[in-house]
C-alpha atoms as a PDB file:
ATOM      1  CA  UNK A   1      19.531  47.190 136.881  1.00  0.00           C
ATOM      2  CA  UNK A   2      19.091  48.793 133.691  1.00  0.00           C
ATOM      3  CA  UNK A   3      22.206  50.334 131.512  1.00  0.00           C
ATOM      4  CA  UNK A   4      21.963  53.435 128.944  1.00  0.00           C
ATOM      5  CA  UNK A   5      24.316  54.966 126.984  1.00  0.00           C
ATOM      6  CA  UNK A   6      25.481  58.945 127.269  1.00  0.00           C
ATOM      7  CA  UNK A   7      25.779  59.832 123.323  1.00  0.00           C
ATOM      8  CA  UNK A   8      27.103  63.558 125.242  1.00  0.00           C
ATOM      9  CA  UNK A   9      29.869  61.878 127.291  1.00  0.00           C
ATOM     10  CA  UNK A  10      30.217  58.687 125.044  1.00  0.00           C
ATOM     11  CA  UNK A  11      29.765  56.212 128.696  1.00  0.00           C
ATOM     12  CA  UNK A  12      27.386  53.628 129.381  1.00  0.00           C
ATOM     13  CA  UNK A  13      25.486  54.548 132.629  1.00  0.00           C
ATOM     14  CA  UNK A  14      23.495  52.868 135.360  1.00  0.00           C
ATOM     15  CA  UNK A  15      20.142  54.046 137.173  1.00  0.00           C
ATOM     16  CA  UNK A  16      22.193  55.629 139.551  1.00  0.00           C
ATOM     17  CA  UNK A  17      24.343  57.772 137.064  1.00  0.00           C
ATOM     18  CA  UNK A  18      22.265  58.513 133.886  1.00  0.00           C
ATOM     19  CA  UNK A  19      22.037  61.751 132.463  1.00  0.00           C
ATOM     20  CA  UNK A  20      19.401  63.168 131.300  1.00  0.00           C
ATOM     21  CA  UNK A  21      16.573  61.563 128.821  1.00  0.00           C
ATOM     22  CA  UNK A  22      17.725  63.278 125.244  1.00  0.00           C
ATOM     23  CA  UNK A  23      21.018  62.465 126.211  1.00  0.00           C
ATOM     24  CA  UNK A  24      20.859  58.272 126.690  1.00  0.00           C
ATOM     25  CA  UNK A  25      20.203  55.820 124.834  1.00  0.00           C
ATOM     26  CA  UNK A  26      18.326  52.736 126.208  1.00  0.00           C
ATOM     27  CA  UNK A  27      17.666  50.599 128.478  1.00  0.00           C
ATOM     28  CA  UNK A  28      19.712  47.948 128.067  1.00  0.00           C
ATOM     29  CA  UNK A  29      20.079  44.590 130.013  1.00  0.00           C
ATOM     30  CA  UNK A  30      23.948  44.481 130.108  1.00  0.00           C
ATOM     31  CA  UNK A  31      26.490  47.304 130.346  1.00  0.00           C
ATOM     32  CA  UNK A  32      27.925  45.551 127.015  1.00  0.00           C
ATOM     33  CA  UNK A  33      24.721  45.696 125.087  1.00  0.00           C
ATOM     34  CA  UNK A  34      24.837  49.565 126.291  1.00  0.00           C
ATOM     35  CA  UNK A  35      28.603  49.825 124.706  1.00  0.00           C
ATOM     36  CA  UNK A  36      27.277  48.728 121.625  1.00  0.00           C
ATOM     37  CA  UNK A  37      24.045  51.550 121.279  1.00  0.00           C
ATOM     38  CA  UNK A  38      25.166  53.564 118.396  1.00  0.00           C
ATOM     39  CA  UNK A  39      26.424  50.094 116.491  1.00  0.00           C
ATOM     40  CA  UNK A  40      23.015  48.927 117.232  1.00  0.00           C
ATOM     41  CA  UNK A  41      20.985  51.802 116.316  1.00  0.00           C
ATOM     42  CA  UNK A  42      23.642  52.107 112.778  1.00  0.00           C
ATOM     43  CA  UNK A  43      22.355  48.068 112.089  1.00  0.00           C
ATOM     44  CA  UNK A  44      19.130  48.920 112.541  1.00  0.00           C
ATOM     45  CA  UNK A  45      18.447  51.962 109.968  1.00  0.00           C
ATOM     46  CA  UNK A  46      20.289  50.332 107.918  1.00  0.00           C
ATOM     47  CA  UNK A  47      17.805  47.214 107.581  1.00  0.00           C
ATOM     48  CA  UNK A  48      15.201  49.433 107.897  1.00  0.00           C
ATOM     49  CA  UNK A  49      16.268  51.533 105.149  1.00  0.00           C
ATOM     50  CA  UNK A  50      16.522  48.603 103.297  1.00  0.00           C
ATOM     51  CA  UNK A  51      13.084  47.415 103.900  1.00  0.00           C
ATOM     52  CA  UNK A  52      11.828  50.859 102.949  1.00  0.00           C
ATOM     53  CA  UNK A  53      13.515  50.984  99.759  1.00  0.00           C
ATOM     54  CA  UNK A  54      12.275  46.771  99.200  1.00  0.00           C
ATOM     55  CA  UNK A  55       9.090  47.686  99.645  1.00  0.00           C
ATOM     56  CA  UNK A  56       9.081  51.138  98.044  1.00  0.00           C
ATOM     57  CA  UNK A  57       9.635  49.261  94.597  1.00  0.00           C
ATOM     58  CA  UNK A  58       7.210  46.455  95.154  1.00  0.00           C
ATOM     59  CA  UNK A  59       9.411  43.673  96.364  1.00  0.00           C
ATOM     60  CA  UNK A  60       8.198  42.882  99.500  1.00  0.00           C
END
């Protein structure tokens, strides 16, 4: 079973319970991995940002 996460209602959700697409965030293996979405996603453009701004300047 996949998990998502609501970024309307702020809850992880199952298959049986997700809301609708723009509103979730996923799929995830574990309900915990959902919990964590917008941590994830923050990590994420963060690095990539990074990596953008690396390689916008030649250092990559």
């Amino acid at each position: 079973m996949a998990f998502w996460f609501n970024v309307a209602t702020g809850q992880v959700e199952n298959d049986d319970t997700r809301g609708m697409d723009s509103d979730v965030m996923g799929p995830y293996d574990t309900e915990e991995e959902a919990s964590r979405a917008l941590q994830t996603a923050a990590e994420k453009t963060k690095a990539w940002d990074e990596a953008d701004r690396r390689w916008e300047e030649g250092e990559d």
